[in-house]
PDB file of N, CA and C in Angstrom:
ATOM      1  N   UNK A   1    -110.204  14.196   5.796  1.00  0.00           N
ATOM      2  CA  UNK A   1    -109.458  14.269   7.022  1.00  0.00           C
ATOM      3  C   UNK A   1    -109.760  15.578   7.730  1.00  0.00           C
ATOM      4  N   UNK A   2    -109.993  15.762   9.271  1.00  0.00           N
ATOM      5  CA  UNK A   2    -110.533  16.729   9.701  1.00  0.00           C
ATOM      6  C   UNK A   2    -108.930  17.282   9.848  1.00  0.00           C
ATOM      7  N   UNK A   3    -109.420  18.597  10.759  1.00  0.00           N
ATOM      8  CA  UNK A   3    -108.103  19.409  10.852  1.00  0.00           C
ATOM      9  C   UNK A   3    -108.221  19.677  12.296  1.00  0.00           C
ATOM     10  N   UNK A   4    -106.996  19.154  13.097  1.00  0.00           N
ATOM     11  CA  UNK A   4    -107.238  18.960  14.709  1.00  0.00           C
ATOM     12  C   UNK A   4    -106.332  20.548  15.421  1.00  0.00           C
ATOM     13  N   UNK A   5    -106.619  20.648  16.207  1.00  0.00           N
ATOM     14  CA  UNK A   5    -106.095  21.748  16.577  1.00  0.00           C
ATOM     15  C   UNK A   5    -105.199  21.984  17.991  1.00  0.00           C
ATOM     16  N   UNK A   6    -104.380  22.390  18.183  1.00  0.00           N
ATOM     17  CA  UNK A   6    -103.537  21.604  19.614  1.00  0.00           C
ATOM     18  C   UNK A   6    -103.428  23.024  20.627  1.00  0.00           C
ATOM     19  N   UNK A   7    -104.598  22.482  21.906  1.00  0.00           N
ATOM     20  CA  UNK A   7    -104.307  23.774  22.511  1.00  0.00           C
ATOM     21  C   UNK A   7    -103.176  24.137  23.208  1.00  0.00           C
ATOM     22  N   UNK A   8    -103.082  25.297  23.270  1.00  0.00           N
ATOM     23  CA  UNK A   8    -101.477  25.905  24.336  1.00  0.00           C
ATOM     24  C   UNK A   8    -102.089  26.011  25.829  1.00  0.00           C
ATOM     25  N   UNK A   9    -101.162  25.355  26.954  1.00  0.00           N
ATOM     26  CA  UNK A   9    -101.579  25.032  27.772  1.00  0.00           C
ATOM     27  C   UNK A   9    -102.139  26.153  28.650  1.00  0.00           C
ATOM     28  N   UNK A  10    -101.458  27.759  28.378  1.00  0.00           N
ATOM     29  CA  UNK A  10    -101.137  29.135  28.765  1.00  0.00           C
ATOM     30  C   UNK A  10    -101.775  29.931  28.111  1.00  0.00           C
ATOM     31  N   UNK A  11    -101.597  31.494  28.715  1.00  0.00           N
ATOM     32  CA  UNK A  11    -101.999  32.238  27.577  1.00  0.00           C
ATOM     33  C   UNK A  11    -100.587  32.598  26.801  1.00  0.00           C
ATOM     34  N   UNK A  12    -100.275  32.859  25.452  1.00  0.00           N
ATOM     35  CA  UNK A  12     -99.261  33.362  25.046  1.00  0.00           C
ATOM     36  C   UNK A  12     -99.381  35.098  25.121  1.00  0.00           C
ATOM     37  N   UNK A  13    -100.185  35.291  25.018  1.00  0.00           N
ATOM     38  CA  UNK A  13    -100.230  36.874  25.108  1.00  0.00           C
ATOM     39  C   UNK A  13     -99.887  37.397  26.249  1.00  0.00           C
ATOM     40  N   UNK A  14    -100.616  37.081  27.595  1.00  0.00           N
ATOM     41  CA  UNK A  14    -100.504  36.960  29.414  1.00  0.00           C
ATOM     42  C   UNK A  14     -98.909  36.889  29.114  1.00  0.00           C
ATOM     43  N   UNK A  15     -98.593  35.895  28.653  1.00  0.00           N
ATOM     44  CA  UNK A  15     -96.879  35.506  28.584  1.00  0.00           C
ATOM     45  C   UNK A  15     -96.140  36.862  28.260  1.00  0.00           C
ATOM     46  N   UNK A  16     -96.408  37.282  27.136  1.00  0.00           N
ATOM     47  CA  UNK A  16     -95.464  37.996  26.672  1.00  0.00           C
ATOM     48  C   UNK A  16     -95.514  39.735  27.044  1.00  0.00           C
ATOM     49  N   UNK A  17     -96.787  39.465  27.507  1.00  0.00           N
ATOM     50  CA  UNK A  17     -97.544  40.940  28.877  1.00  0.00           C
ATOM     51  C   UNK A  17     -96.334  40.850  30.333  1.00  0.00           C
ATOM     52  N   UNK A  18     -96.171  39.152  30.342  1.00  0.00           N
ATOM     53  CA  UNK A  18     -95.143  39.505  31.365  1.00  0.00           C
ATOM     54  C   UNK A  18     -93.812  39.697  31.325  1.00  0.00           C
ATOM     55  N   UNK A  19     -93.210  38.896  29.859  1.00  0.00           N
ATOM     56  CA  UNK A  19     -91.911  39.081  29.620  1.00  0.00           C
ATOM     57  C   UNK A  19     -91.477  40.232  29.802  1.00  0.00           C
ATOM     58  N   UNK A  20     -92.234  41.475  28.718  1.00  0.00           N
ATOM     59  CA  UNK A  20     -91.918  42.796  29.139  1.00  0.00           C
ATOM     60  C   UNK A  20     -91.586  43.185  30.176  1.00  0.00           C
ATOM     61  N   UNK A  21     -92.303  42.503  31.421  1.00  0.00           N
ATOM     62  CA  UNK A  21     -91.967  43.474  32.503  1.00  0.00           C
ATOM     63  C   UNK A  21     -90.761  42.927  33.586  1.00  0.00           C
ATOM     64  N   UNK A  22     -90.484  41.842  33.081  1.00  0.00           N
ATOM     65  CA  UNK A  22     -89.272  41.106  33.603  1.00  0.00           C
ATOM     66  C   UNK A  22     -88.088  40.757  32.702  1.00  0.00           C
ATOM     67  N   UNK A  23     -87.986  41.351  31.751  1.00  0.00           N
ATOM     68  CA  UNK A  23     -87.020  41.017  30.861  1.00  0.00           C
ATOM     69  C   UNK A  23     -85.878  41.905  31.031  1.00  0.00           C
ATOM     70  N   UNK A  24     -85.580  42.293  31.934  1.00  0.00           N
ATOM     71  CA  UNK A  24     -84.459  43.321  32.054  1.00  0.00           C
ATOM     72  C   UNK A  24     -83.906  42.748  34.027  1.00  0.00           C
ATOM     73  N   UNK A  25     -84.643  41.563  34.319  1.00  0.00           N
ATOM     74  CA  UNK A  25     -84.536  41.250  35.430  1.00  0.00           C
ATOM     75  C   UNK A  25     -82.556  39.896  35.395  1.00  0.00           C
ATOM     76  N   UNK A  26     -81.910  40.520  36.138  1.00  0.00           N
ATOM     77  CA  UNK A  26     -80.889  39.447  36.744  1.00  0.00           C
ATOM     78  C   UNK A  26     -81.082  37.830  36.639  1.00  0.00           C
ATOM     79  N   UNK A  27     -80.480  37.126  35.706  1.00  0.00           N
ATOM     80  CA  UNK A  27     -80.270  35.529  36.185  1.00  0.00           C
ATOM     81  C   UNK A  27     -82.181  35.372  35.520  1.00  0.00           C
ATOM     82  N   UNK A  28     -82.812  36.310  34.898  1.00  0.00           N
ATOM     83  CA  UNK A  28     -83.978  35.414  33.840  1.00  0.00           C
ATOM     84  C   UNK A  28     -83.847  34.354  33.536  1.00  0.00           C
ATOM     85  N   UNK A  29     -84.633  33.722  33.488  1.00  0.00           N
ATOM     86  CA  UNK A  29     -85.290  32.201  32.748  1.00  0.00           C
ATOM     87  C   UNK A  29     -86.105  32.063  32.429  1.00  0.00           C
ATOM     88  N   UNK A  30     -86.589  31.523  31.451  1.00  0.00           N
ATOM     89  CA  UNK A  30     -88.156  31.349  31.070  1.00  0.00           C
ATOM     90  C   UNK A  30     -88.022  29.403  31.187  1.00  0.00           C
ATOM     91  N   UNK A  31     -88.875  28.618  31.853  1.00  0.00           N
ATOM     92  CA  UNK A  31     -89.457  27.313  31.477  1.00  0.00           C
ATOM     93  C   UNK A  31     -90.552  26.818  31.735  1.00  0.00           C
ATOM     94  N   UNK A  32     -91.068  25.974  31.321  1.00  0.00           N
ATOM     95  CA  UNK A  32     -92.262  25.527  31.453  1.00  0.00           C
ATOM     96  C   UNK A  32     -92.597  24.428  32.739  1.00  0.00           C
ATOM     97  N   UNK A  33     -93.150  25.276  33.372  1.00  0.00           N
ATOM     98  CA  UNK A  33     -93.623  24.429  34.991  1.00  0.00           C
ATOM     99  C   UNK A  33     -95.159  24.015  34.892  1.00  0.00           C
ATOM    100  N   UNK A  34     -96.080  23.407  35.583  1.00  0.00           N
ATOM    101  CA  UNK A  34     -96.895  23.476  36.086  1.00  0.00           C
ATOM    102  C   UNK A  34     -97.898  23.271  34.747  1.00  0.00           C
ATOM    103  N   UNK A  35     -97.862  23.378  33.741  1.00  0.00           N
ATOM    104  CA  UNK A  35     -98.195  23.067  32.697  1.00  0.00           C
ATOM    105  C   UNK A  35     -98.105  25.297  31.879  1.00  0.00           C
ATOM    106  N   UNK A  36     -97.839  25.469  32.494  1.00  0.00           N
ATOM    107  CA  UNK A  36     -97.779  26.966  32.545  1.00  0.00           C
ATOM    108  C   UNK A  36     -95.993  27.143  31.740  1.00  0.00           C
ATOM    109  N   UNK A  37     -96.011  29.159  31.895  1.00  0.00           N
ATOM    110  CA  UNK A  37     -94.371  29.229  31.546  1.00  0.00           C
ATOM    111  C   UNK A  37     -94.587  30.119  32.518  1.00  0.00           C
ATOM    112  N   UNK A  38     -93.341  29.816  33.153  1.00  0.00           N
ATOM    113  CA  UNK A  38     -92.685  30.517  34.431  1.00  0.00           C
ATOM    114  C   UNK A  38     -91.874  30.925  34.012  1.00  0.00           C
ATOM    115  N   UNK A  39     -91.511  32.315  34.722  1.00  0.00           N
ATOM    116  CA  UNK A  39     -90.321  33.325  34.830  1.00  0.00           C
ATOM    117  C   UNK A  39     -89.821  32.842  36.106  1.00  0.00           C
ATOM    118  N   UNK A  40     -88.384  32.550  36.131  1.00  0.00           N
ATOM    119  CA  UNK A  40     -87.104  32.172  37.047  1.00  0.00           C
ATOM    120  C   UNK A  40     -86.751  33.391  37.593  1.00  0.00           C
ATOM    121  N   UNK A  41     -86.020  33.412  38.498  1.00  0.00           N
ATOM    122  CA  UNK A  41     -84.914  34.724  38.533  1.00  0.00           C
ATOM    123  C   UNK A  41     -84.058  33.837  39.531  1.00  0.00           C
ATOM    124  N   UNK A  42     -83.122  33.778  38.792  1.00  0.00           N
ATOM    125  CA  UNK A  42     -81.455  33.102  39.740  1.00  0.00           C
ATOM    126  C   UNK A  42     -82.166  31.617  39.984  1.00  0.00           C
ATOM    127  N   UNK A  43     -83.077  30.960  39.503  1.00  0.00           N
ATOM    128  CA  UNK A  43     -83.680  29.965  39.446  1.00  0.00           C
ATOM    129  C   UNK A  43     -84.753  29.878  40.404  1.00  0.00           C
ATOM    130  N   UNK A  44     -85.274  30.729  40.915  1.00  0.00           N
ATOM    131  CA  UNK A  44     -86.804  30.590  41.937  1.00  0.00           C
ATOM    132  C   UNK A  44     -87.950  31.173  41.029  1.00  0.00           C
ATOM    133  N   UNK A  45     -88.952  30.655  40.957  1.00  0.00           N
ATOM    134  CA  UNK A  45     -89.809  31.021  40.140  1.00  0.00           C
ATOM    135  C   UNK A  45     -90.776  32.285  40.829  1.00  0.00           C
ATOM    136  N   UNK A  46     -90.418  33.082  40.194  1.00  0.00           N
ATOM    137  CA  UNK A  46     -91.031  34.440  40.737  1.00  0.00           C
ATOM    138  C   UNK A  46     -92.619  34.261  39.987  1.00  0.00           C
ATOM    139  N   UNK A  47     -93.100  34.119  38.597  1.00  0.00           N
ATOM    140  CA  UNK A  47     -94.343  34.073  38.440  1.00  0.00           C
ATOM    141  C   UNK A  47     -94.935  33.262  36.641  1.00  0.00           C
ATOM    142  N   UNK A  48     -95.694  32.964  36.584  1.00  0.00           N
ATOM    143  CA  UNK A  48     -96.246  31.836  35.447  1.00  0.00           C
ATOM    144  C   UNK A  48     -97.223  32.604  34.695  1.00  0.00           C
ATOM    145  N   UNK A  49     -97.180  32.137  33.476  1.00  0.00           N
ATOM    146  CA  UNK A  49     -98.410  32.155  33.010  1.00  0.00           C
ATOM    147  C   UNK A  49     -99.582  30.632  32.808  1.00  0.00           C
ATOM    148  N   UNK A  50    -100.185  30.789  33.867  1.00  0.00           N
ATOM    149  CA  UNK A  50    -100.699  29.269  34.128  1.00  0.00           C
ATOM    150  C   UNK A  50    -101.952  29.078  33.501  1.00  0.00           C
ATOM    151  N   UNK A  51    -101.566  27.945  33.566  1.00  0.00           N
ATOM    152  CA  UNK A  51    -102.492  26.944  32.493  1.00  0.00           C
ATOM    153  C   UNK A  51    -103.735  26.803  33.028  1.00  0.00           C
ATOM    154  N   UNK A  52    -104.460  27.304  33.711  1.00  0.00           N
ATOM    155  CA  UNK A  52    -105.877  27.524  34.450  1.00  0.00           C
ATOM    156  C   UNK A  52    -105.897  28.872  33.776  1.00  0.00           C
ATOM    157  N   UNK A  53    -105.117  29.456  33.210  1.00  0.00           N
ATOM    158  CA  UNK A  53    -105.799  31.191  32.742  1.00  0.00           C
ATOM    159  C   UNK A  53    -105.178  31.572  34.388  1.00  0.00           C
ATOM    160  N   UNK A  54    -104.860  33.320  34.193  1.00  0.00           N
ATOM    161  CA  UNK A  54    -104.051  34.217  34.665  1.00  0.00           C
ATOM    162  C   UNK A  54    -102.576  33.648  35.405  1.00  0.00           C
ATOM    163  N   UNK A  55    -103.054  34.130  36.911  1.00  0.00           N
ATOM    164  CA  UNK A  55    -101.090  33.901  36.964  1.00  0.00           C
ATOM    165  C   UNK A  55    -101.256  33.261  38.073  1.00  0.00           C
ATOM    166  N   UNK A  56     -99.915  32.444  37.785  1.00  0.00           N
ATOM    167  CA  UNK A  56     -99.634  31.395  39.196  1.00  0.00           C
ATOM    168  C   UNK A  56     -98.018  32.201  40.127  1.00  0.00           C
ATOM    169  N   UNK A  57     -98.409  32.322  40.879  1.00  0.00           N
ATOM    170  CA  UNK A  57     -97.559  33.724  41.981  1.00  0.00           C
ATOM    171  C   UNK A  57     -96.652  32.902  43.108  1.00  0.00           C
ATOM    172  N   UNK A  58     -95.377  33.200  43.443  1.00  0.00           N
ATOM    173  CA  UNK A  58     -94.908  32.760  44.162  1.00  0.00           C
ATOM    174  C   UNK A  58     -94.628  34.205  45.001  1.00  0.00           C
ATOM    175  N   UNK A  59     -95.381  34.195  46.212  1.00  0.00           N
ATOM    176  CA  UNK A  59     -95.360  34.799  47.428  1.00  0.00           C
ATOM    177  C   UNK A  59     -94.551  34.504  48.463  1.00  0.00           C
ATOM    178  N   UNK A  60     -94.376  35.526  49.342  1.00  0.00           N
ATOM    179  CA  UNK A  60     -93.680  34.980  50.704  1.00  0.00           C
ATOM    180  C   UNK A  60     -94.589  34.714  51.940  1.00  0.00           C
ATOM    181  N   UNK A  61     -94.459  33.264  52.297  1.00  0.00           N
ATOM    182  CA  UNK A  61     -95.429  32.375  52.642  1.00  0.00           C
ATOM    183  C   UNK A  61     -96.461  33.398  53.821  1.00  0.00           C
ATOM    184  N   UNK A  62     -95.670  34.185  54.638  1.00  0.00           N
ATOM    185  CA  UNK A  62     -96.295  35.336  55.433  1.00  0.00           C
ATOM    186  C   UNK A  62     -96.920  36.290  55.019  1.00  0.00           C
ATOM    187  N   UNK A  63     -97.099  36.219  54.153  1.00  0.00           N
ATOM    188  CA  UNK A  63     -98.280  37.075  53.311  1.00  0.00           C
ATOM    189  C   UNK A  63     -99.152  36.671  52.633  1.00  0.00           C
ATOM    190  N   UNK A  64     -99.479  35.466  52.832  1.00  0.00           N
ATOM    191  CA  UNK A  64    -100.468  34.433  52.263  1.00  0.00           C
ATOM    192  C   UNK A  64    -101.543  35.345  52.948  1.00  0.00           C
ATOM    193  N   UNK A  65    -102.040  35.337  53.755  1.00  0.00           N
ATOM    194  CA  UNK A  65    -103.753  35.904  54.417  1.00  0.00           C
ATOM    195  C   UNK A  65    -103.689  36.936  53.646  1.00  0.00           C
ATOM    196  N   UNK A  66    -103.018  38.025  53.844  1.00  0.00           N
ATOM    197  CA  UNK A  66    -103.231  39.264  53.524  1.00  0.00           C
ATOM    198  C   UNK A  66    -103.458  39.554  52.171  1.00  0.00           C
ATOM    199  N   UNK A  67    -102.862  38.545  51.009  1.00  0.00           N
ATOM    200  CA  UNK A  67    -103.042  38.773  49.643  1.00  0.00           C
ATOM    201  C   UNK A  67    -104.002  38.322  48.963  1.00  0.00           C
ATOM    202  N   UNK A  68    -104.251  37.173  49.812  1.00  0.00           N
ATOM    203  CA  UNK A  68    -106.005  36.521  49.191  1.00  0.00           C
ATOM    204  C   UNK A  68    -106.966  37.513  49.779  1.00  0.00           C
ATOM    205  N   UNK A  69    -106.755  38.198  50.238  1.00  0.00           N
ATOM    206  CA  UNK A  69    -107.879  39.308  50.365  1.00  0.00           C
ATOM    207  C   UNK A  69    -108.261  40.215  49.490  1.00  0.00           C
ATOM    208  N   UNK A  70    -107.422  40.239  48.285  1.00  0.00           N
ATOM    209  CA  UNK A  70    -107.433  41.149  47.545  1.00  0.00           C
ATOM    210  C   UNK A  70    -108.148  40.341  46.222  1.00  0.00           C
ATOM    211  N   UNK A  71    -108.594  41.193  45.555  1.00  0.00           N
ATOM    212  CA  UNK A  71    -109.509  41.041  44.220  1.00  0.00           C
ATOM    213  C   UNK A  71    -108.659  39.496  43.455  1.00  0.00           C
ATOM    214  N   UNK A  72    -109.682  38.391  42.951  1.00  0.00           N
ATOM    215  CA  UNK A  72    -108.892  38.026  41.896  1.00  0.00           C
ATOM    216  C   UNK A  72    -107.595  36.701  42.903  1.00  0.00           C
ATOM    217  N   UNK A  73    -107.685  37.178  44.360  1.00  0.00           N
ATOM    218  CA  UNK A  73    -106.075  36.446  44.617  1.00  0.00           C
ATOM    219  C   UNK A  73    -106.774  35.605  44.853  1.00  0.00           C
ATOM    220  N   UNK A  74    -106.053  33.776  45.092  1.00  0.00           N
ATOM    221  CA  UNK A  74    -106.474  32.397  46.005  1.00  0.00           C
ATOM    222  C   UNK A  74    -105.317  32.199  46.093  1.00  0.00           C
ATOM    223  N   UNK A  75    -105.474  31.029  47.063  1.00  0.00           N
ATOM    224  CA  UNK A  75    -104.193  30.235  47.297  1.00  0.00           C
ATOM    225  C   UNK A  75    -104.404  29.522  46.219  1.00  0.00           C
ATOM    226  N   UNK A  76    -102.928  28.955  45.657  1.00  0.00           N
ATOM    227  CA  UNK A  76    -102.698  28.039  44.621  1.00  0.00           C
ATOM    228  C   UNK A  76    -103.263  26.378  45.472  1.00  0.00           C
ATOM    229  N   UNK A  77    -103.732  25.606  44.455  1.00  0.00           N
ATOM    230  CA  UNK A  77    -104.285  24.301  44.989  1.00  0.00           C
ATOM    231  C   UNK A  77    -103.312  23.616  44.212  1.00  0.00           C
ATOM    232  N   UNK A  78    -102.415  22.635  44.751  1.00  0.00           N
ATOM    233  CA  UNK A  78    -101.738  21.495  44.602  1.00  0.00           C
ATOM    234  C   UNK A  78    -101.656  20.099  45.239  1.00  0.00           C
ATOM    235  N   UNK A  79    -102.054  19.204  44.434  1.00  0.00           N
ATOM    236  CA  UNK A  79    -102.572  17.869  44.508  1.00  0.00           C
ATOM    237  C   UNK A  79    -103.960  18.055  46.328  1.00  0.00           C
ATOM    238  N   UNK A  80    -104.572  18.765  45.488  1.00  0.00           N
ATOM    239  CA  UNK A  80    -105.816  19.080  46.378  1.00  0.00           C
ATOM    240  C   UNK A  80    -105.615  19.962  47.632  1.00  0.00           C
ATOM    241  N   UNK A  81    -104.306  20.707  47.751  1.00  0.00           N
ATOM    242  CA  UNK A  81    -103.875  21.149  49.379  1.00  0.00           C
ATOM    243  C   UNK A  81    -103.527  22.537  48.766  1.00  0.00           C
ATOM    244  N   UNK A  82    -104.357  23.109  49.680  1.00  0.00           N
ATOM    245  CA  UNK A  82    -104.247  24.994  49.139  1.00  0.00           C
ATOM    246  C   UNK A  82    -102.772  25.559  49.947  1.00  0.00           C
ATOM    247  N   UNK A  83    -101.649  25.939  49.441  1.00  0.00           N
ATOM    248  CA  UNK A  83    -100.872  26.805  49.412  1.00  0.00           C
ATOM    249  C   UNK A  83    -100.137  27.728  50.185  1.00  0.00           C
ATOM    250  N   UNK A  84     -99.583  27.959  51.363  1.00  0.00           N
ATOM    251  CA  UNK A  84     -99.336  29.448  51.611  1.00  0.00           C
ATOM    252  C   UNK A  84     -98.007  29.387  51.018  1.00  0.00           C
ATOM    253  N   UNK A  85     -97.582  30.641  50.320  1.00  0.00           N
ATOM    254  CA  UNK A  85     -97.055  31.357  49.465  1.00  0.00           C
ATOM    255  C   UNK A  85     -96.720  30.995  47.772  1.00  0.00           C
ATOM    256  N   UNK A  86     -98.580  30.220  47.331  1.00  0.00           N
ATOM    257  CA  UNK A  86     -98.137  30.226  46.279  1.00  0.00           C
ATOM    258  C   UNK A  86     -99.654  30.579  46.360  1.00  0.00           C
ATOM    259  N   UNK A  87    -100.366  31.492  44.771  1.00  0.00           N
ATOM    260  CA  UNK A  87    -101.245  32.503  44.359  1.00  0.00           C
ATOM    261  C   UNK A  87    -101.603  31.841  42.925  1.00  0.00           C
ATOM    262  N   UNK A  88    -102.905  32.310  43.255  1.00  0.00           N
ATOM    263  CA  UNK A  88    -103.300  32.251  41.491  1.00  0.00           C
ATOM    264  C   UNK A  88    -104.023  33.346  41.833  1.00  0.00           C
ATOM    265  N   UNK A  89    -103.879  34.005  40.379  1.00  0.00           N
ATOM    266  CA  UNK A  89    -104.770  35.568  39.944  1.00  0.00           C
ATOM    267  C   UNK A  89    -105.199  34.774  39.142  1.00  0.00           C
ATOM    268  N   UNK A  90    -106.287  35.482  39.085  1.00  0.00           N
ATOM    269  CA  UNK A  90    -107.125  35.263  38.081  1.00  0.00           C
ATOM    270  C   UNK A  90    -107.028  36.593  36.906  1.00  0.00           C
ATOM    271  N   UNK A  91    -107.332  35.653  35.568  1.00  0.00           N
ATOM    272  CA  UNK A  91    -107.116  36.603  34.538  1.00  0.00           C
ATOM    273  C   UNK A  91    -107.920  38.435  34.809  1.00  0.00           C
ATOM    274  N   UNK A  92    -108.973  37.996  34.997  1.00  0.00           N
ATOM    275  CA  UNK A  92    -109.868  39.559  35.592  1.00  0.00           C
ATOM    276  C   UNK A  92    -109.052  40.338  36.029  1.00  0.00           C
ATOM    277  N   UNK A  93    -108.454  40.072  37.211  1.00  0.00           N
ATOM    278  CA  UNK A  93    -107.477  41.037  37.805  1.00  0.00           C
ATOM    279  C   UNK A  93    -106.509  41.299  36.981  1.00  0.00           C
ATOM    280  N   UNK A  94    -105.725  40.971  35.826  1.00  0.00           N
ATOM    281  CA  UNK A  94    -105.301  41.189  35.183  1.00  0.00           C
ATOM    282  C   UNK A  94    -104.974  41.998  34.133  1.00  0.00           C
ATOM    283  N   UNK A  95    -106.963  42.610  33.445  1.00  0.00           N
ATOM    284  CA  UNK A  95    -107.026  43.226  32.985  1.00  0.00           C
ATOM    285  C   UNK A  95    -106.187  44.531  32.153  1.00  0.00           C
ATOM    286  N   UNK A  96    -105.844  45.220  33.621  1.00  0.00           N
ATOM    287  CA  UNK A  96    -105.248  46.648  33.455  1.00  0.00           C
ATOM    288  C   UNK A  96    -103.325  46.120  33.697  1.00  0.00           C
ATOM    289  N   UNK A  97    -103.054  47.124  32.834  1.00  0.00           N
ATOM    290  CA  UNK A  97    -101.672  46.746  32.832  1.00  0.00           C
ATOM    291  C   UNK A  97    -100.889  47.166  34.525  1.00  0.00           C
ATOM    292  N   UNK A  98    -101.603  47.836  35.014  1.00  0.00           N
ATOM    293  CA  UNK A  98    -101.143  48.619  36.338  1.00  0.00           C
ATOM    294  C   UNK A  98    -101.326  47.607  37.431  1.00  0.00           C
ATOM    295  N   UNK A  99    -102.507  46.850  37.223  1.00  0.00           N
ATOM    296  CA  UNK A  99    -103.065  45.477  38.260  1.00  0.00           C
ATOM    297  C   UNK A  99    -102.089  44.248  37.692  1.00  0.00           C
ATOM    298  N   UNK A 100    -101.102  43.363  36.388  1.00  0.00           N
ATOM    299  CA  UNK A 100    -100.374  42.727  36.156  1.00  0.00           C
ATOM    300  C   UNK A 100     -99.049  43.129  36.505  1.00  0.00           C
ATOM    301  N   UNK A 101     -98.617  44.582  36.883  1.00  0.00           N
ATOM    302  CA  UNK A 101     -97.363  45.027  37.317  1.00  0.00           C
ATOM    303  C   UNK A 101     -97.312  45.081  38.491  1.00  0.00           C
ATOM    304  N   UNK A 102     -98.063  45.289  39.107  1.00  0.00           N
ATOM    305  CA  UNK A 102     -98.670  44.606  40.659  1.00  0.00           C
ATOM    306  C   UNK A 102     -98.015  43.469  41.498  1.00  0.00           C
ATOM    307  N   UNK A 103     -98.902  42.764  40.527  1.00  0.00           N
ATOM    308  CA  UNK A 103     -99.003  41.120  40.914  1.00  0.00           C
ATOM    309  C   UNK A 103     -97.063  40.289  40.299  1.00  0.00           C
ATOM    310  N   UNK A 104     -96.849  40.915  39.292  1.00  0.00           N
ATOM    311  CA  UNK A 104     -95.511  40.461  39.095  1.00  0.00           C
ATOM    312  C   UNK A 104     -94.412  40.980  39.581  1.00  0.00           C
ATOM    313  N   UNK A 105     -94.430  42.404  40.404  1.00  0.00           N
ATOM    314  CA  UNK A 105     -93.207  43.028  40.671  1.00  0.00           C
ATOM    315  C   UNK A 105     -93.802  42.061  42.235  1.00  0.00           C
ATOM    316  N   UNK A 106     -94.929  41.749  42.695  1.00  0.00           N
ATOM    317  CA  UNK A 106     -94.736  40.990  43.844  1.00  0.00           C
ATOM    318  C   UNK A 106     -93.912  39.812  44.231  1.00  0.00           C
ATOM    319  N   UNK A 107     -94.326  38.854  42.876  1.00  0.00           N
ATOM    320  CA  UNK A 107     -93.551  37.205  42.600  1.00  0.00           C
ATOM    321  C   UNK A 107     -92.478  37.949  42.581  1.00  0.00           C
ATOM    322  N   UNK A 108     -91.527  38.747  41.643  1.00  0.00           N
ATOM    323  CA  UNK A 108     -90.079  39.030  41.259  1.00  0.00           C
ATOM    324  C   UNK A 108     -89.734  39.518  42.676  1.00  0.00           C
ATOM    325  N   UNK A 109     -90.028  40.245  43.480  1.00  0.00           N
ATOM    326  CA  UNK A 109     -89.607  40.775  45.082  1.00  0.00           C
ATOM    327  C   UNK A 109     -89.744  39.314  45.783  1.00  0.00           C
ATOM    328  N   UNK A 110     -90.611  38.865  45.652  1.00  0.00           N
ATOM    329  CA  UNK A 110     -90.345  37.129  46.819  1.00  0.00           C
ATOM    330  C   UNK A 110     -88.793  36.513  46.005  1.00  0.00           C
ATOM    331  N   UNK A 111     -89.002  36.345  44.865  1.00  0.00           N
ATOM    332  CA  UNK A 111     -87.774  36.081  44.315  1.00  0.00           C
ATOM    333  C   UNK A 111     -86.358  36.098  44.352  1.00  0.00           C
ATOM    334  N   UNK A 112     -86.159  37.506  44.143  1.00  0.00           N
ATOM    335  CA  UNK A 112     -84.773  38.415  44.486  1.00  0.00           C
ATOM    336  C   UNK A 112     -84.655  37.612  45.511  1.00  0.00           C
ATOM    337  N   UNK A 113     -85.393  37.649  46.871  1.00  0.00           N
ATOM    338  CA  UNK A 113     -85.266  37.774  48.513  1.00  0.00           C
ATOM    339  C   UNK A 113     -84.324  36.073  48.501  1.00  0.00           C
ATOM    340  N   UNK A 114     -84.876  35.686  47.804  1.00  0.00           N
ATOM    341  CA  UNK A 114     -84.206  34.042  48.260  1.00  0.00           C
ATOM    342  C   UNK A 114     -82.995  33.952  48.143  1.00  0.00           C
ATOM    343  N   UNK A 115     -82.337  33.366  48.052  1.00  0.00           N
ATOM    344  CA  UNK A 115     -81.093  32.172  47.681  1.00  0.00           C
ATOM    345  C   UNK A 115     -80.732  31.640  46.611  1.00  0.00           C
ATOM    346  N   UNK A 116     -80.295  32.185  45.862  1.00  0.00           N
ATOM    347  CA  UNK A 116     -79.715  31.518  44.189  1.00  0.00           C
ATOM    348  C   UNK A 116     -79.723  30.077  44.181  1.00  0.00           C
ATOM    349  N   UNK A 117     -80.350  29.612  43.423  1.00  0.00           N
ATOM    350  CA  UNK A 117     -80.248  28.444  43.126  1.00  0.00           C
ATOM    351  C   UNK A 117     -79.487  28.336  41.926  1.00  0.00           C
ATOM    352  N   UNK A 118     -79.305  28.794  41.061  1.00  0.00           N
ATOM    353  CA  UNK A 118     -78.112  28.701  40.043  1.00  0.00           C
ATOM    354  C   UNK A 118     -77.093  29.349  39.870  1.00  0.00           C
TER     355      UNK A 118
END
């Protein structure tokens, strides 16, 4: 009998690179969206660890141009239609812990800004 192996849809490490930096955040959640794990705050998903590798970003939709300009950013593609104010980084940009505190104190600031959903 062979021995099968079951991949994780995420990175777990990326994951827990971000918990740190949101774990002291108001109304946290952690669940699994997108095939990814998303961090909530008051129930809006501020940012993922997505299942394409690096991070899936919830932006404020008016800053869509300006952030895909930067290293690493795209618009997120859903059911084939690219995005304004949702991001994928790519793991690269990720690298440095200073470039992931970046990109997540961004999602957690679109976040805060909204409307509680829970």
């Amino acid at each position: 009998m062979g021995c099968q192996t079951v991949a994780v849809a995420y990175d777990p490490e990326l994951a827990d690179r971000i918990r740190v930096l949101v774990q002291h955040e108001d109304g946290l959640i952690e669940q699994r969206m997108f095939g990814g794990l998303a961090f909530l705050i008051h129930g809006n998903m501020a940012v993922a660890a997505s299942s394409r590798g690096g991070l899936l970003l919830r932006v404020d939709p008016e800053r869509t141009d300006d952030l895909v300009r930067e290293d690493g950013a795209e618009r997120f593609e859903m059911r084939g239609r690219r995005m304004n104010g949702w991001l994928h980084i790519g793991a690269e940009a990720l690298d440095s812990e200073l470039g992931l505190e970046r990109w997540v104190a961004t999602g957690v600031g679109y976040a805060r800004s909204l409307p509680s959903k829970r």
